[in-house]
PDB file of N, CA and C in Angstrom:
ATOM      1  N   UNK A   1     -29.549   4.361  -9.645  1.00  0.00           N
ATOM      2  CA  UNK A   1     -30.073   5.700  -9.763  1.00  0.00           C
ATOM      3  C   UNK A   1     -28.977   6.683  -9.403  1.00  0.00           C
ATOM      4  N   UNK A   2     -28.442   7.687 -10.430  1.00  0.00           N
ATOM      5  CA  UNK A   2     -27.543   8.905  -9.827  1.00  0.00           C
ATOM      6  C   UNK A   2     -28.216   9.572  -9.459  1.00  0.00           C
ATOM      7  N   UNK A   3     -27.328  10.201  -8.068  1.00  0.00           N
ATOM      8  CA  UNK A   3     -27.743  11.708  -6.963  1.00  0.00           C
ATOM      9  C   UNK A   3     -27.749  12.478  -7.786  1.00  0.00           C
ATOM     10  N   UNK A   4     -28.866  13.637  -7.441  1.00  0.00           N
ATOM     11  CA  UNK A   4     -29.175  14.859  -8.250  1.00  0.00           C
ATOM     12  C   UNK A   4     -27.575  15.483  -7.856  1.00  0.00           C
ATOM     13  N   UNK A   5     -27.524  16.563  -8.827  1.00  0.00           N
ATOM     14  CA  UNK A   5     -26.923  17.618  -8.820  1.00  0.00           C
ATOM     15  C   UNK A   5     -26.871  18.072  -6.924  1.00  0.00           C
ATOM     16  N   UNK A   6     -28.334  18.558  -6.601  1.00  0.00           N
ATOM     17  CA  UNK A   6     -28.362  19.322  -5.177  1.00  0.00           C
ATOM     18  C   UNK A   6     -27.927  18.029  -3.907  1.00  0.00           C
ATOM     19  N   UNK A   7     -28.174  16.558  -4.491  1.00  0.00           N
ATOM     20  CA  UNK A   7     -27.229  15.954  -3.566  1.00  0.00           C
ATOM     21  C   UNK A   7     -26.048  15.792  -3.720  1.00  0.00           C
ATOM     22  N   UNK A   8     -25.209  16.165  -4.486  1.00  0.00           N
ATOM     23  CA  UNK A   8     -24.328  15.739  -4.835  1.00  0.00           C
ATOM     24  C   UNK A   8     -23.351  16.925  -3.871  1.00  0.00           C
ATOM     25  N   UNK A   9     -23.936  18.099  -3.735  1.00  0.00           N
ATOM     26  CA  UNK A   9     -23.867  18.758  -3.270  1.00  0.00           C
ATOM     27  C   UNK A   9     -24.142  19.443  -1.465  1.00  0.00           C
ATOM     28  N   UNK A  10     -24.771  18.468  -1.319  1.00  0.00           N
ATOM     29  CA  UNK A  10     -25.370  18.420   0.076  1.00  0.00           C
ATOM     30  C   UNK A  10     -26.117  19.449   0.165  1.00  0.00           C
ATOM     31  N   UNK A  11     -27.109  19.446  -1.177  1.00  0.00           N
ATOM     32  CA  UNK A  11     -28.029  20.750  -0.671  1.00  0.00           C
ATOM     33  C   UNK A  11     -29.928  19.653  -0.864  1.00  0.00           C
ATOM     34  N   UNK A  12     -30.396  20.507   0.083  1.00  0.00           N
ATOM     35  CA  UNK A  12     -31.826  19.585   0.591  1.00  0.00           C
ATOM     36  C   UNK A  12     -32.544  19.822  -0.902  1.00  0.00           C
ATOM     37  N   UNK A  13     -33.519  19.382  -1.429  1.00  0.00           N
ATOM     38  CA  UNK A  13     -33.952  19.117  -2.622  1.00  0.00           C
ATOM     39  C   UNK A  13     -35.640  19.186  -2.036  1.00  0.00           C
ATOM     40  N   UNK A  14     -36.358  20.076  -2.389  1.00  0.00           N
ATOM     41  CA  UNK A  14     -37.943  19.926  -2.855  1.00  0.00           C
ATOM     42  C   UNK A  14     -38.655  19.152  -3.354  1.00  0.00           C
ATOM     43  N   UNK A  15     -39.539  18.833  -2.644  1.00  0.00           N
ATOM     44  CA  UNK A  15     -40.121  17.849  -3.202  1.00  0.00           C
ATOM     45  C   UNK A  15     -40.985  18.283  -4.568  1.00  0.00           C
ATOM     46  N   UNK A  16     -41.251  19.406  -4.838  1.00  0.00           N
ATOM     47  CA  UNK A  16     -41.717  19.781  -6.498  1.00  0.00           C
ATOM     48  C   UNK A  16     -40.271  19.499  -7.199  1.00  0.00           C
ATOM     49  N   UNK A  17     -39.427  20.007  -6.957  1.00  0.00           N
ATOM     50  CA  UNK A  17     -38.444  19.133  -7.967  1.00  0.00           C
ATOM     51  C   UNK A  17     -37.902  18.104  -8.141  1.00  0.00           C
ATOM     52  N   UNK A  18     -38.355  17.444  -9.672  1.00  0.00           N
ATOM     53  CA  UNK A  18     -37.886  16.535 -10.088  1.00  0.00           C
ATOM     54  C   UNK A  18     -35.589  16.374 -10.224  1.00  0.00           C
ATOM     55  N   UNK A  19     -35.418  15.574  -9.563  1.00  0.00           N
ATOM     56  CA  UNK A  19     -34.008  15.195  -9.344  1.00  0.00           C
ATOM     57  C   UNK A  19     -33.474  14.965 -10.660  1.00  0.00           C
ATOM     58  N   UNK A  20     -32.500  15.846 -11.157  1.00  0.00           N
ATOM     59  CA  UNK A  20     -31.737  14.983 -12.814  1.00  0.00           C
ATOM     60  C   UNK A  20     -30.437  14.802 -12.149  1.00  0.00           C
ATOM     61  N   UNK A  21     -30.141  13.990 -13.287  1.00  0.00           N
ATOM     62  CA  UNK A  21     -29.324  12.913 -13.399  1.00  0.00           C
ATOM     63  C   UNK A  21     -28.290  14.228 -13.531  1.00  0.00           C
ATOM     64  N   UNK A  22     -26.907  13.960 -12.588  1.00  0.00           N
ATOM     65  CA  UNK A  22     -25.921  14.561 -12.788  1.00  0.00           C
ATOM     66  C   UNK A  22     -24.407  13.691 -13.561  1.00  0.00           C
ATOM     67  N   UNK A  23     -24.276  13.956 -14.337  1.00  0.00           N
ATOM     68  CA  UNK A  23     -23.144  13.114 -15.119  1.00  0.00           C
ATOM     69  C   UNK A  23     -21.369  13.299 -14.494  1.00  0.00           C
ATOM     70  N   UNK A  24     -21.567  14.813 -14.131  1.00  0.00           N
ATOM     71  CA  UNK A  24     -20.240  14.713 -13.341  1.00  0.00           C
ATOM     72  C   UNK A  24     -20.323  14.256 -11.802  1.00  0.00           C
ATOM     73  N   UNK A  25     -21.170  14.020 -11.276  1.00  0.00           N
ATOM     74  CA  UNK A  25     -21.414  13.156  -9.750  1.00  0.00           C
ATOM     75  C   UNK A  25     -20.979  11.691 -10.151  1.00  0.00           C
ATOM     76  N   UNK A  26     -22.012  11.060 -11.214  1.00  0.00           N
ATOM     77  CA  UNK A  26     -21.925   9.717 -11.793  1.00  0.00           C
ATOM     78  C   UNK A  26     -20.132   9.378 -11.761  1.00  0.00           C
ATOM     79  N   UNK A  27     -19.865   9.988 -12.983  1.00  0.00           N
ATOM     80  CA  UNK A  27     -18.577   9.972 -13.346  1.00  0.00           C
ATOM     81  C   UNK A  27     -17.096   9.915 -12.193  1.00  0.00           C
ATOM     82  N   UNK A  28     -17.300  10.939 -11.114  1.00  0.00           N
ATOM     83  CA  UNK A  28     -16.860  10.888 -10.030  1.00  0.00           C
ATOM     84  C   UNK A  28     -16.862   9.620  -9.621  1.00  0.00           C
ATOM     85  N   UNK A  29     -18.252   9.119  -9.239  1.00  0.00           N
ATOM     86  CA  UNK A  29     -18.464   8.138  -8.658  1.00  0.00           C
ATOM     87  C   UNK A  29     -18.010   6.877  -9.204  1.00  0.00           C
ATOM     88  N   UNK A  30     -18.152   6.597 -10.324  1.00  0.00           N
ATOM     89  CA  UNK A  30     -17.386   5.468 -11.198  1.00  0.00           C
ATOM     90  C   UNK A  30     -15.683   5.564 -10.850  1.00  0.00           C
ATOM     91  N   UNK A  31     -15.085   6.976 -11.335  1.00  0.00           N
ATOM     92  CA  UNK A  31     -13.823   7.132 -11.250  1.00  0.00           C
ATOM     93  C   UNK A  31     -12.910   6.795 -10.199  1.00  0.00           C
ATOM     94  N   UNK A  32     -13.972   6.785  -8.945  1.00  0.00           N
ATOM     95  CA  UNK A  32     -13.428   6.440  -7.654  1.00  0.00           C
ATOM     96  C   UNK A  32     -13.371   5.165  -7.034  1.00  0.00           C
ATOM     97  N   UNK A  33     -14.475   4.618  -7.732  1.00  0.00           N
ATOM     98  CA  UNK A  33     -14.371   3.319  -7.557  1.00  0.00           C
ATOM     99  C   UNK A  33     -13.788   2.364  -8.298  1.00  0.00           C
ATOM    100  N   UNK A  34     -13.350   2.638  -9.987  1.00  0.00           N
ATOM    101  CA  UNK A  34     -11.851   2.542 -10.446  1.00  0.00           C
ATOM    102  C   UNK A  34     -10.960   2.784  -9.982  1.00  0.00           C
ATOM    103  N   UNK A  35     -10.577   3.627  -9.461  1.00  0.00           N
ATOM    104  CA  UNK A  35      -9.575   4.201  -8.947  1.00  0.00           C
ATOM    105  C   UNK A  35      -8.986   3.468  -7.841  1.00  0.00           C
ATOM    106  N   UNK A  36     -10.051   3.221  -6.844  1.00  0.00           N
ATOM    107  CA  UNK A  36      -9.767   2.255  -5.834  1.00  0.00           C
ATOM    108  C   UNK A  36      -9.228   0.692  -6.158  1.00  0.00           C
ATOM    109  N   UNK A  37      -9.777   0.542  -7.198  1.00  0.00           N
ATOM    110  CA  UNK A  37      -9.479  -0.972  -8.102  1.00  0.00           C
ATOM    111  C   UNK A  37      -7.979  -0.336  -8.500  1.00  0.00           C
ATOM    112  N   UNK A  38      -7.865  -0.026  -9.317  1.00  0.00           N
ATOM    113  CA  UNK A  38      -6.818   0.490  -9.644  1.00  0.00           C
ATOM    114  C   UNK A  38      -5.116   0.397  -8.746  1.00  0.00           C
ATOM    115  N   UNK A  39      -5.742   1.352  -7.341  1.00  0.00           N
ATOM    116  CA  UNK A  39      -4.757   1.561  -6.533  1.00  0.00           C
ATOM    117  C   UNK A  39      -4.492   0.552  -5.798  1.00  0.00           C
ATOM    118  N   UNK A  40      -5.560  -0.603  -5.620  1.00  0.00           N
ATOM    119  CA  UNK A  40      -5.143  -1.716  -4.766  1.00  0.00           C
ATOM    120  C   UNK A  40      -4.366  -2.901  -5.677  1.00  0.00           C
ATOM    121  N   UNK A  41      -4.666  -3.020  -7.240  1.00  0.00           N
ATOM    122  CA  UNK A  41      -3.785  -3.547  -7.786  1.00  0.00           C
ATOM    123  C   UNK A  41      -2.507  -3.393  -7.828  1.00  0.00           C
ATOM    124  N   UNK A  42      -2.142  -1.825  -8.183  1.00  0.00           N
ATOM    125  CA  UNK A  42      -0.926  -0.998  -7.998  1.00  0.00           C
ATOM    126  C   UNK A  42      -0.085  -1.518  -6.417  1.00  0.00           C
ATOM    127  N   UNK A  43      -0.725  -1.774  -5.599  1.00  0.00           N
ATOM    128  CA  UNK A  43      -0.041  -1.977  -4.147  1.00  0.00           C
ATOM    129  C   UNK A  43       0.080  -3.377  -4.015  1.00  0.00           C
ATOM    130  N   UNK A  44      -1.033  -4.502  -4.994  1.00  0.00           N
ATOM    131  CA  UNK A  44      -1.012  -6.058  -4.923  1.00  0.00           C
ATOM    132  C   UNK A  44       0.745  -5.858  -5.778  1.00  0.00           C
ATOM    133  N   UNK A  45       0.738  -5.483  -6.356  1.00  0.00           N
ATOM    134  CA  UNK A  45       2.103  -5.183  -7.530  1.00  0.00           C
ATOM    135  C   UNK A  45       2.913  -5.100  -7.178  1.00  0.00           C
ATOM    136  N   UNK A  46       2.993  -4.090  -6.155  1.00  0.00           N
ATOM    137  CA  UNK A  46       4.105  -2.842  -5.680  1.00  0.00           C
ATOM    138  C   UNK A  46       4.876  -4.252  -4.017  1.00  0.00           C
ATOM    139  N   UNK A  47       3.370  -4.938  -3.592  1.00  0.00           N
ATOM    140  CA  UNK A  47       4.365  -5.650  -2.429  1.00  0.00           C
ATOM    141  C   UNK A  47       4.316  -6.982  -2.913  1.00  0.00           C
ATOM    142  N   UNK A  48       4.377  -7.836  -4.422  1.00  0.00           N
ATOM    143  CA  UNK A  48       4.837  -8.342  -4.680  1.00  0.00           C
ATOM    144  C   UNK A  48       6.253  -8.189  -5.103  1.00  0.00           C
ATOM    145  N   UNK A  49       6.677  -7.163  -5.708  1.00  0.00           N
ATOM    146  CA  UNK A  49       8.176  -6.666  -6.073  1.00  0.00           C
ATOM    147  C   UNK A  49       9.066  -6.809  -4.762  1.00  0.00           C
ATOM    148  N   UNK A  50       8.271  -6.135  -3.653  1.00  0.00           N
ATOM    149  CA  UNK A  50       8.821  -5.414  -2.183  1.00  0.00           C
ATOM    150  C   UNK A  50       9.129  -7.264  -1.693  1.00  0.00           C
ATOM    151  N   UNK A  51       8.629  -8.396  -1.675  1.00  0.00           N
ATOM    152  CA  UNK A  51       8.811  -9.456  -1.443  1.00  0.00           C
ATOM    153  C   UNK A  51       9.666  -9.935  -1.941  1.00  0.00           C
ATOM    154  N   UNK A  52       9.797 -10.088  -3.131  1.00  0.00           N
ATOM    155  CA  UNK A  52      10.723 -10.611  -4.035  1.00  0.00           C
ATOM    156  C   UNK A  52      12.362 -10.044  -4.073  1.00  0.00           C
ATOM    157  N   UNK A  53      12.212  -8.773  -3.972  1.00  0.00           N
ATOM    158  CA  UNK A  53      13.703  -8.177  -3.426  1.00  0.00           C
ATOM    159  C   UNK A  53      13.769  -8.553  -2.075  1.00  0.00           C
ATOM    160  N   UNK A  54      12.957  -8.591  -1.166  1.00  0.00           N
ATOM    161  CA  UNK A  54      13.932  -8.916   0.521  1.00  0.00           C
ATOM    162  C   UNK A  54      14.023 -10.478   0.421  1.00  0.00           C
ATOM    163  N   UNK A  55      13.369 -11.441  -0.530  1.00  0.00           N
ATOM    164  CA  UNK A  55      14.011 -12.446  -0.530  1.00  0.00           C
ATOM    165  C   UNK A  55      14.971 -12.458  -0.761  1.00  0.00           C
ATOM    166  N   UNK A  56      15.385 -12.071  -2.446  1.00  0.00           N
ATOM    167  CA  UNK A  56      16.886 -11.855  -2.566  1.00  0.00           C
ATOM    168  C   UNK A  56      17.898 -11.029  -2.130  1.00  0.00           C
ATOM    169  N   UNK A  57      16.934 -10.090  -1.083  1.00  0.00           N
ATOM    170  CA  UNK A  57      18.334  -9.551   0.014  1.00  0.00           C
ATOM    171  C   UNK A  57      18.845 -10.643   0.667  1.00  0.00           C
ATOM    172  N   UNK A  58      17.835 -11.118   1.431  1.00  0.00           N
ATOM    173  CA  UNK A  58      17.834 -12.378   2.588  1.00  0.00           C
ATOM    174  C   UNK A  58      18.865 -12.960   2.541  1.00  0.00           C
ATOM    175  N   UNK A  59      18.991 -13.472   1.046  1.00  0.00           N
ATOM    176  CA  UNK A  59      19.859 -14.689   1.321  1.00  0.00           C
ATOM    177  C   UNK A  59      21.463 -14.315   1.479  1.00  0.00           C
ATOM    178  N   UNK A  60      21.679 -13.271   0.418  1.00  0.00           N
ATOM    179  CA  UNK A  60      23.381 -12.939   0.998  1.00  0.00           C
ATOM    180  C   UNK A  60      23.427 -12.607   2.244  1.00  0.00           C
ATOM    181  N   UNK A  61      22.285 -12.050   3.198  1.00  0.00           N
ATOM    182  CA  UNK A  61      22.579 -11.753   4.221  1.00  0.00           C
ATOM    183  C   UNK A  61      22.720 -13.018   5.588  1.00  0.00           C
ATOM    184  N   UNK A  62      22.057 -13.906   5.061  1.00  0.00           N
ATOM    185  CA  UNK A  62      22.502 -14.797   5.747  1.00  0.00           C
ATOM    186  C   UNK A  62      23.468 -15.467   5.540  1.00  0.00           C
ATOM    187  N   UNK A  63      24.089 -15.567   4.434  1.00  0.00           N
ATOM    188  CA  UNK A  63      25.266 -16.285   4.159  1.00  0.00           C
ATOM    189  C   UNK A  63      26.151 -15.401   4.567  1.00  0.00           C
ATOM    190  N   UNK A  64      26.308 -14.236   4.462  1.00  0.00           N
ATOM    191  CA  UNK A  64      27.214 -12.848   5.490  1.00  0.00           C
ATOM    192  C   UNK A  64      27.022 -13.601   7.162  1.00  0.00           C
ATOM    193  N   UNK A  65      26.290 -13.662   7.766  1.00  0.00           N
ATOM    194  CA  UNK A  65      25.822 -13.812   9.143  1.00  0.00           C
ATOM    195  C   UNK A  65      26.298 -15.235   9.264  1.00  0.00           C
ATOM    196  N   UNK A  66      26.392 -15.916   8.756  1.00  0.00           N
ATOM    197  CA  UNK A  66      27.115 -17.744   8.851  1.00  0.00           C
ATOM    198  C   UNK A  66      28.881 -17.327   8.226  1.00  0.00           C
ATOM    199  N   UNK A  67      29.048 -16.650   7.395  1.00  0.00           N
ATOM    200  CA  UNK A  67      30.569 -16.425   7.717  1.00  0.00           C
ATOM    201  C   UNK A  67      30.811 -15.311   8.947  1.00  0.00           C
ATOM    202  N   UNK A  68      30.170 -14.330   9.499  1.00  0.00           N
ATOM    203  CA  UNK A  68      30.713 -13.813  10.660  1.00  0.00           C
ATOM    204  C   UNK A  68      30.683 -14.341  12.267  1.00  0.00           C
ATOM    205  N   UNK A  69      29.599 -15.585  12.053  1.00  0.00           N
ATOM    206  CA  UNK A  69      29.761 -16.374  13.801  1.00  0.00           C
ATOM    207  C   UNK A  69      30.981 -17.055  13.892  1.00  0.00           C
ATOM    208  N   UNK A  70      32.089 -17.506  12.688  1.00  0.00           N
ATOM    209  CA  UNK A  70      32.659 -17.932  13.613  1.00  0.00           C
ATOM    210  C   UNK A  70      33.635 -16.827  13.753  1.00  0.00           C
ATOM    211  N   UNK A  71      34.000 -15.502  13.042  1.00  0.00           N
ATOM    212  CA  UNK A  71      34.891 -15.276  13.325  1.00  0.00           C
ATOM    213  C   UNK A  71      34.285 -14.293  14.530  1.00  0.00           C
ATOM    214  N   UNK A  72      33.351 -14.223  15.100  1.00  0.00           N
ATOM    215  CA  UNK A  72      32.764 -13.390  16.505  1.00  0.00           C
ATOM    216  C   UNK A  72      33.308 -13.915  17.342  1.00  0.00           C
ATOM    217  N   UNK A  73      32.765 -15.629  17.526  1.00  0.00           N
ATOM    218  CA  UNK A  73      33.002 -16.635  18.515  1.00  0.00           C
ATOM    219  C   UNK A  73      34.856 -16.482  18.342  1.00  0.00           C
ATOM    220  N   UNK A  74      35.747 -16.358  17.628  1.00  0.00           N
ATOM    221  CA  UNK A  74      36.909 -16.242  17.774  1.00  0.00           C
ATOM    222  C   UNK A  74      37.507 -15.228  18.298  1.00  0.00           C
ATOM    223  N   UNK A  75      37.012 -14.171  18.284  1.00  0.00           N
ATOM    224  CA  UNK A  75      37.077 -12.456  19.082  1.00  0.00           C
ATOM    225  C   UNK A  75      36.504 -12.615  20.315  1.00  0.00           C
ATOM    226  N   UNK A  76      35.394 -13.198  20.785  1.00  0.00           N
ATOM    227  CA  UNK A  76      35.077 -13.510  21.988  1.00  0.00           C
ATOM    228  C   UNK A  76      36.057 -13.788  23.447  1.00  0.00           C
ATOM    229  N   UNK A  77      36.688 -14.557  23.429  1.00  0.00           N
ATOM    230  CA  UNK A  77      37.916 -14.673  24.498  1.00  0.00           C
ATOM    231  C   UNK A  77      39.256 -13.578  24.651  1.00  0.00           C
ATOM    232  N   UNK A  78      39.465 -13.494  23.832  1.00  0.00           N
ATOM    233  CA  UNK A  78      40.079 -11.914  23.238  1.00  0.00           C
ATOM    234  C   UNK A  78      39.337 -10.730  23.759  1.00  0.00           C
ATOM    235  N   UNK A  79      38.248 -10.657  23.678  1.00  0.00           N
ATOM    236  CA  UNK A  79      37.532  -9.238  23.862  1.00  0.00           C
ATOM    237  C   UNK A  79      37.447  -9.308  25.791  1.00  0.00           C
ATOM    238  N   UNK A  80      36.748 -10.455  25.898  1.00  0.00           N
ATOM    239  CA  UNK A  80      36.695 -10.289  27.649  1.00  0.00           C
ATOM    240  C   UNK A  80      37.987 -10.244  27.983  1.00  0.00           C
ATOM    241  N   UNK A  81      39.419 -10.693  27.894  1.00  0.00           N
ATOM    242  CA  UNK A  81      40.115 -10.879  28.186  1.00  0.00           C
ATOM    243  C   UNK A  81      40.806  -9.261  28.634  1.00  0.00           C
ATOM    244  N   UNK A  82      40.065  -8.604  27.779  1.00  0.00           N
ATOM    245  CA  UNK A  82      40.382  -7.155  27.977  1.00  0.00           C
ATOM    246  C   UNK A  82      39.715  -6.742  28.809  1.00  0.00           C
ATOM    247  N   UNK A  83      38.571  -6.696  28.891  1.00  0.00           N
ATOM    248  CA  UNK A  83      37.788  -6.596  30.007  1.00  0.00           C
ATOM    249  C   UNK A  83      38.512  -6.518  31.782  1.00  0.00           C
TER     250      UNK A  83
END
């Protein structure tokens, strides 16, 4: 059943009047609840992409981080030494 017009509106409604069918309330109401479908697909989408790139950040970055331990651990005795 669609809200009258005067609910749609938040206005109190008489009981002598009969409630019609408002098509732009309806419509709203459909649109939003598409919409919501819509936007949560858009974001199922959006952090599948967002996954898929920090995987393939990931990995050069760890292969960066396994060539810089040893040359840290080699600066290490050097660096306190200054100390």
């Amino acid at each position: 059943m669609m809200p009258s017009r005067a609910s749609c509106l938040g206005l109190s409604v008489g009981t002598g009047e009969a409630g019609c069918k408002s098509p732009p309330c309806g419509s709203l109401r459909r649109s939003s609840i598409g919409g919501a479908r819509s936007r949560r697909r858009y974001s199922q989408v959006l952090l599948a992409r967002q996954s898929t790139l920090l995987q393939a950040l990931l990995v050069p970055e760890q292969a960066l981080l396994c060539l810089q331990q040893p040359l840290l651990r080699a600066l290490l005795a050097p660096a306190l030494r200054l100390l």
